[in-house]
C-alpha atoms as a PDB file:
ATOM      1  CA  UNK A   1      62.061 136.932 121.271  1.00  0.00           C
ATOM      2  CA  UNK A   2      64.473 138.505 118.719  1.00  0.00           C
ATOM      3  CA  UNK A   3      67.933 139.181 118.408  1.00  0.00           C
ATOM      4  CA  UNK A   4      68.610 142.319 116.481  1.00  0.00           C
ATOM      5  CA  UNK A   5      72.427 144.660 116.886  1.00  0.00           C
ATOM      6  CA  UNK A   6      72.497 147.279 119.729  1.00  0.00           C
ATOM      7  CA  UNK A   7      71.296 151.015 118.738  1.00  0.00           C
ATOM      8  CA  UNK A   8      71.214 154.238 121.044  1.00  0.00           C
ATOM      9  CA  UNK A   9      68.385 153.689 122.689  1.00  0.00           C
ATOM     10  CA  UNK A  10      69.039 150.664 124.301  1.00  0.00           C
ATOM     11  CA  UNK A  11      71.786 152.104 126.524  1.00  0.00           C
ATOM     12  CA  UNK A  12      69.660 152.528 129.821  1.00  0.00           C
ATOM     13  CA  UNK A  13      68.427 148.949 129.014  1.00  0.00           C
ATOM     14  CA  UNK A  14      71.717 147.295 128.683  1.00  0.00           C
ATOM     15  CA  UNK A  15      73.752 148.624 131.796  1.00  0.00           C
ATOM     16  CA  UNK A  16      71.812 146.734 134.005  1.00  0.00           C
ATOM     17  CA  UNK A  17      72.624 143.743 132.300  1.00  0.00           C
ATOM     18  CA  UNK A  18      76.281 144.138 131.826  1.00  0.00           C
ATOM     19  CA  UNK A  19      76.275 145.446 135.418  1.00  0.00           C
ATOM     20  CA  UNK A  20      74.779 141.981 136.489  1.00  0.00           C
ATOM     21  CA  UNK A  21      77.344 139.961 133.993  1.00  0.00           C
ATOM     22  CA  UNK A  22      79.934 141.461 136.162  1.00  0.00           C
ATOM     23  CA  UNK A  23      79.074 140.344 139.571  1.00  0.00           C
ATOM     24  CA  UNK A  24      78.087 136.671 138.214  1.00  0.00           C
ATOM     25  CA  UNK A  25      82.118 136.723 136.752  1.00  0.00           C
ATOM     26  CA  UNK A  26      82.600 137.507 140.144  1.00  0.00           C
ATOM     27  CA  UNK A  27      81.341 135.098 141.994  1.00  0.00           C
ATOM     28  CA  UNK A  28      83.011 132.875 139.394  1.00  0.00           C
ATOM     29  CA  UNK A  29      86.447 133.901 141.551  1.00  0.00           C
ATOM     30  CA  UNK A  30      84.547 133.805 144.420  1.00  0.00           C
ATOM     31  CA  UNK A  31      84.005 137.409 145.488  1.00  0.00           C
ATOM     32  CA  UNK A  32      80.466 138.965 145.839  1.00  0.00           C
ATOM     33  CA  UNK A  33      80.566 142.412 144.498  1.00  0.00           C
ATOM     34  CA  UNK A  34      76.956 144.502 143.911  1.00  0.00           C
ATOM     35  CA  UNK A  35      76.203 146.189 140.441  1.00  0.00           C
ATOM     36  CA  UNK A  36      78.035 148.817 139.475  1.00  0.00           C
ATOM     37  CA  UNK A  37      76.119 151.052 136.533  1.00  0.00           C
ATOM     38  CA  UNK A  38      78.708 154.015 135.714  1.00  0.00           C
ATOM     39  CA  UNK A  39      81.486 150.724 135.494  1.00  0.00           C
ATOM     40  CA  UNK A  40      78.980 149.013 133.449  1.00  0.00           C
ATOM     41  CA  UNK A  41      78.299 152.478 131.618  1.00  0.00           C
ATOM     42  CA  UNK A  42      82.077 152.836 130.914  1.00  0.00           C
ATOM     43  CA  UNK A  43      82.300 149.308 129.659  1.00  0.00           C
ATOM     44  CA  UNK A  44      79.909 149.577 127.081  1.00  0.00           C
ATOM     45  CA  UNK A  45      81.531 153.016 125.909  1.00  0.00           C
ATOM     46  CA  UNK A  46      84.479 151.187 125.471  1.00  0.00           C
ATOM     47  CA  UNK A  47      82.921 148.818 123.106  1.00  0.00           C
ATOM     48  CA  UNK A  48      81.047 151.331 121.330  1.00  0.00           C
ATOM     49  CA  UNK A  49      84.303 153.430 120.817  1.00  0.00           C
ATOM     50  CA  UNK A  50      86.258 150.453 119.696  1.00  0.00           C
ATOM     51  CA  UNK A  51      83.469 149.754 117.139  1.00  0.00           C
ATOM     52  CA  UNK A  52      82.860 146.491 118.419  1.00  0.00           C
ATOM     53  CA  UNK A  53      79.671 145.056 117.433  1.00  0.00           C
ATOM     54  CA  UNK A  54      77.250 144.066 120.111  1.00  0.00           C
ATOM     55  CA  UNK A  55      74.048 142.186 119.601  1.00  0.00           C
ATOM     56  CA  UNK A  56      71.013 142.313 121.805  1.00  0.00           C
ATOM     57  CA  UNK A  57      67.930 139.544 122.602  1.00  0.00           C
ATOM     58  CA  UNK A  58      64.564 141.467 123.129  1.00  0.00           C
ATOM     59  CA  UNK A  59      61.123 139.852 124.366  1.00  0.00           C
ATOM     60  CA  UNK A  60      58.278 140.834 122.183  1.00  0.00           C
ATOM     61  CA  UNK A  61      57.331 143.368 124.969  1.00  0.00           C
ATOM     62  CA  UNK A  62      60.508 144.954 124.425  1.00  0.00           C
ATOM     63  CA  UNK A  63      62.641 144.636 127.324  1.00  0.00           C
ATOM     64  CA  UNK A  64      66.295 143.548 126.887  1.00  0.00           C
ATOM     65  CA  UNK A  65      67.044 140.079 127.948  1.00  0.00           C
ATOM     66  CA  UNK A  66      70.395 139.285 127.274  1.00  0.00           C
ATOM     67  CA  UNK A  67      73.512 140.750 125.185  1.00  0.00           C
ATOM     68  CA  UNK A  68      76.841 139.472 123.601  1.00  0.00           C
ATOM     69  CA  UNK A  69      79.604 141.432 122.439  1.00  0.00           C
ATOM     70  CA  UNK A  70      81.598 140.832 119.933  1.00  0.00           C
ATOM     71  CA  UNK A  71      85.285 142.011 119.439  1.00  0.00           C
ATOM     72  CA  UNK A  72      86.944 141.598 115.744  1.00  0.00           C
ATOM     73  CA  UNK A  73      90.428 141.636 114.964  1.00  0.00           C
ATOM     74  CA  UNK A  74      91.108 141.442 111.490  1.00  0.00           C
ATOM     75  CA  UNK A  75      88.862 139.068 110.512  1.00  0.00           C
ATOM     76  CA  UNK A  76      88.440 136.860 113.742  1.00  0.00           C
ATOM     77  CA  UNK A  77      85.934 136.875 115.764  1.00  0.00           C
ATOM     78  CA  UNK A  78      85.943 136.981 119.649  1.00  0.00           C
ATOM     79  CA  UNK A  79      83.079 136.528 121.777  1.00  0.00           C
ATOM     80  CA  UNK A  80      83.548 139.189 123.883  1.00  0.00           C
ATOM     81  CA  UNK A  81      80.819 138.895 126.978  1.00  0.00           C
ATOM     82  CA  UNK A  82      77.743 136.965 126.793  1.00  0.00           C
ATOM     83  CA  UNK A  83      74.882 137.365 129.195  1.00  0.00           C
ATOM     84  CA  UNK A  84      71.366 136.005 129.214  1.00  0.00           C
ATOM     85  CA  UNK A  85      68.857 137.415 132.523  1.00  0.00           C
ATOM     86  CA  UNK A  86      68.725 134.171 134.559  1.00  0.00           C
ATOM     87  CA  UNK A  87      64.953 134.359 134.260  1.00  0.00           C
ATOM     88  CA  UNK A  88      65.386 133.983 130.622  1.00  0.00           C
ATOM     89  CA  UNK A  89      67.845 131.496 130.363  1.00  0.00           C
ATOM     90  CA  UNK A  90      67.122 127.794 128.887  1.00  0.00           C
ATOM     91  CA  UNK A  91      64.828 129.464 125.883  1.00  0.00           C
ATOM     92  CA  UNK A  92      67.576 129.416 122.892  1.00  0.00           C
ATOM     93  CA  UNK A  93      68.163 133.672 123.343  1.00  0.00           C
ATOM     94  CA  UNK A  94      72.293 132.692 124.147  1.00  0.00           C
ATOM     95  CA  UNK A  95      72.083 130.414 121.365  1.00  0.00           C
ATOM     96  CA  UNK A  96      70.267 133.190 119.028  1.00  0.00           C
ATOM     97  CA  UNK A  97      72.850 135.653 120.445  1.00  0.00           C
ATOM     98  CA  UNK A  98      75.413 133.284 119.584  1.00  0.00           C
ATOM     99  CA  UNK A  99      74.416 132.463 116.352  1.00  0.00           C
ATOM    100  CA  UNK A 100      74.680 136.004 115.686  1.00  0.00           C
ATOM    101  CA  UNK A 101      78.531 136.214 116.429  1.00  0.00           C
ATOM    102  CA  UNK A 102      78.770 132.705 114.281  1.00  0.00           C
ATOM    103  CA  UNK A 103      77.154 134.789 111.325  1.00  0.00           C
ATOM    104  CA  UNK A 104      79.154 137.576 111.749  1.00  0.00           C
ATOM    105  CA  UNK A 105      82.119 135.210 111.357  1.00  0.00           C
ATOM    106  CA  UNK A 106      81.233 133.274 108.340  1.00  0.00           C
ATOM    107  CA  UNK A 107      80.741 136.908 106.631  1.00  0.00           C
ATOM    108  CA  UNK A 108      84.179 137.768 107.414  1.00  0.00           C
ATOM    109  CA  UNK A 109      85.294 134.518 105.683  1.00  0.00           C
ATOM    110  CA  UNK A 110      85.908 132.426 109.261  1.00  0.00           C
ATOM    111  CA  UNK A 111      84.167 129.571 110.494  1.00  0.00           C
ATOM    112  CA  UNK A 112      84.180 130.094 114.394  1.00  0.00           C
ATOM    113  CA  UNK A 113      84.146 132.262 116.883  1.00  0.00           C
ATOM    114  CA  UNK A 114      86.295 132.719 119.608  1.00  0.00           C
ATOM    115  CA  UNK A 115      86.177 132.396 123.189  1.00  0.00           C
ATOM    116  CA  UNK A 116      88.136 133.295 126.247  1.00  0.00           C
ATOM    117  CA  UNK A 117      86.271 131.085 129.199  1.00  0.00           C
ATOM    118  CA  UNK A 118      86.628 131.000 132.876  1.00  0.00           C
ATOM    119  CA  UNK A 119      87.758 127.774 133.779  1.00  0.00           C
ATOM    120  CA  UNK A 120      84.985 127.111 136.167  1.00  0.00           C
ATOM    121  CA  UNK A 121      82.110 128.529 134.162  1.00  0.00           C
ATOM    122  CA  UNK A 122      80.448 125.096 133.679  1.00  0.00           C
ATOM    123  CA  UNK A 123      77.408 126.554 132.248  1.00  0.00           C
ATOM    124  CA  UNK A 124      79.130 128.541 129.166  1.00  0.00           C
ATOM    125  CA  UNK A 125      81.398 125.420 128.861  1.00  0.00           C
ATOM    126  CA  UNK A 126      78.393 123.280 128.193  1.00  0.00           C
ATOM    127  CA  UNK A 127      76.892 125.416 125.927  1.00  0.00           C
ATOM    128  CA  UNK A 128      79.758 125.892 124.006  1.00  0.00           C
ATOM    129  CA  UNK A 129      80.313 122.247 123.674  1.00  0.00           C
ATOM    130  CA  UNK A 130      76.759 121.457 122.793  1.00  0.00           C
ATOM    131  CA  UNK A 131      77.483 124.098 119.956  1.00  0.00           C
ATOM    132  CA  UNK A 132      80.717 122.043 119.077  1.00  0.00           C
ATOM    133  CA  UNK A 133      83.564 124.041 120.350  1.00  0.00           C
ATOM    134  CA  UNK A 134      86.345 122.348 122.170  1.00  0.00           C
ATOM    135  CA  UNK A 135      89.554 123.886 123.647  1.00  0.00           C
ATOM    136  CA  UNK A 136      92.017 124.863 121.329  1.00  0.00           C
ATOM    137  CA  UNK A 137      95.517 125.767 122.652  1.00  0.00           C
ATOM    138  CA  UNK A 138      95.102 128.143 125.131  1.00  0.00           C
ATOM    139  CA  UNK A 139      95.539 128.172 129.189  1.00  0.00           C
ATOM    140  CA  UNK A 140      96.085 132.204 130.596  1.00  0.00           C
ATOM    141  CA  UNK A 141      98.711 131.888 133.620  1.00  0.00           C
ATOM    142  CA  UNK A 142      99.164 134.550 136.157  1.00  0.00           C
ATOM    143  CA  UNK A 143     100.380 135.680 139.823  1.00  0.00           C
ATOM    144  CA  UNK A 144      97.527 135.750 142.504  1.00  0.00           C
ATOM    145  CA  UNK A 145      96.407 139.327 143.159  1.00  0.00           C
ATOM    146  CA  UNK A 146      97.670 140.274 146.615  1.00  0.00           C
ATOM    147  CA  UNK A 147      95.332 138.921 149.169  1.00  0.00           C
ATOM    148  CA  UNK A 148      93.860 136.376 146.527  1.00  0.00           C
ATOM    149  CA  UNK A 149      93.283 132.766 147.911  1.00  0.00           C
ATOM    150  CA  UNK A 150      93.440 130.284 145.224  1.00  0.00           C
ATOM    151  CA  UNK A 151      90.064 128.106 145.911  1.00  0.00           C
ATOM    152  CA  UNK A 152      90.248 124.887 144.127  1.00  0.00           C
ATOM    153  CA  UNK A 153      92.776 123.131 141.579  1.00  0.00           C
ATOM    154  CA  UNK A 154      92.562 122.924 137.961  1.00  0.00           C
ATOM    155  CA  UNK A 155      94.242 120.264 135.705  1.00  0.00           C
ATOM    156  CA  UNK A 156      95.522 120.364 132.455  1.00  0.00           C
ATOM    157  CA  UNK A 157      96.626 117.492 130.953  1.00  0.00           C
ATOM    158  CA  UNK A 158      99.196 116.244 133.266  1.00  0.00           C
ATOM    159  CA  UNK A 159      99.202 119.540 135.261  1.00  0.00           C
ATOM    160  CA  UNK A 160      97.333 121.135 138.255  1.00  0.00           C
ATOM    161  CA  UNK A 161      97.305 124.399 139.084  1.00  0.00           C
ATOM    162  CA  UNK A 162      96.156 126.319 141.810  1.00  0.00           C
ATOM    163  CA  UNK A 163      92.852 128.738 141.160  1.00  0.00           C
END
């Protein structure tokens, strides 16, 4: 397995894979959507026009296994989407992935990167803690969509929300 940045040719590879990162955020909140390749198609032109550098994990075979993408602003470093293919996960490609935004910081003179996190995305909470991260100072509040149905409650500090 290697981890190597994104180039032309891996376009038809990838859209499958952010198409599928998209329905697991989904059912995150709950909804069951199916893939969607021309949204996942305009996604990734979005981060290619912005510049944004993305990062792919390939098997020695060749097939793409997983992807991050990285947004920078200024010099800070935002992990923008990271997705492994769940028969690849538990082999170290998020944390090779990841290490690859970490590097990218550090070059730009930082020392993390950044993450926006759904709050009940246990799996990418874990790994982010067992890479040392810890919240920092942020909690994203926000009207339900019309005909959203908050599921559970969250709490922060002394608060609970509805989500």
């Amino acid at each position: 397995m290697k981890t190597r940045r994104f180039v032309c040719k891996d376009l038809d590879d990838l859209l499958p894979l952010i198409a599928d990162f998209r329905v697991a955020l989904a059912a995150l909140r709950g909804r069951s959507v199916d893939p969607d390749l021309p949204a996942a198609r305009e996604e990734l032109a979005s981060y290619r026009g912005a510049g944004d550098p993305i990062y792919v994990a390939q098997t020695e075979a060749g097939a793409l296994v997983g992807y991050l993408v990285c947004r920078v602003v200024d010099d800070v470093v935002w992990a923008e989407s990271l997705y492994v293919d769940p028969a690849y996960r538990r082999q170290g490609i998020a944390g090779a992935l990841y290490g690859e935004a970490e590097a990218l910081a550090t070059a730009l003179g930082g020392n993390t990167v950044y993450n926006w996190v759904h709050p009940n995305n246990e799996a990418i909470i874990a790994f982010l803690r067992h890479r040392g991260y810890t919240v920092l100072n942020l909690i994203e509040l926000r009207r339900p969509r019309p005909g959203e149905t908050p599921m559970q409650e969250i709490a922060v500090g002394d608060q609970t929300f509805d989500y």
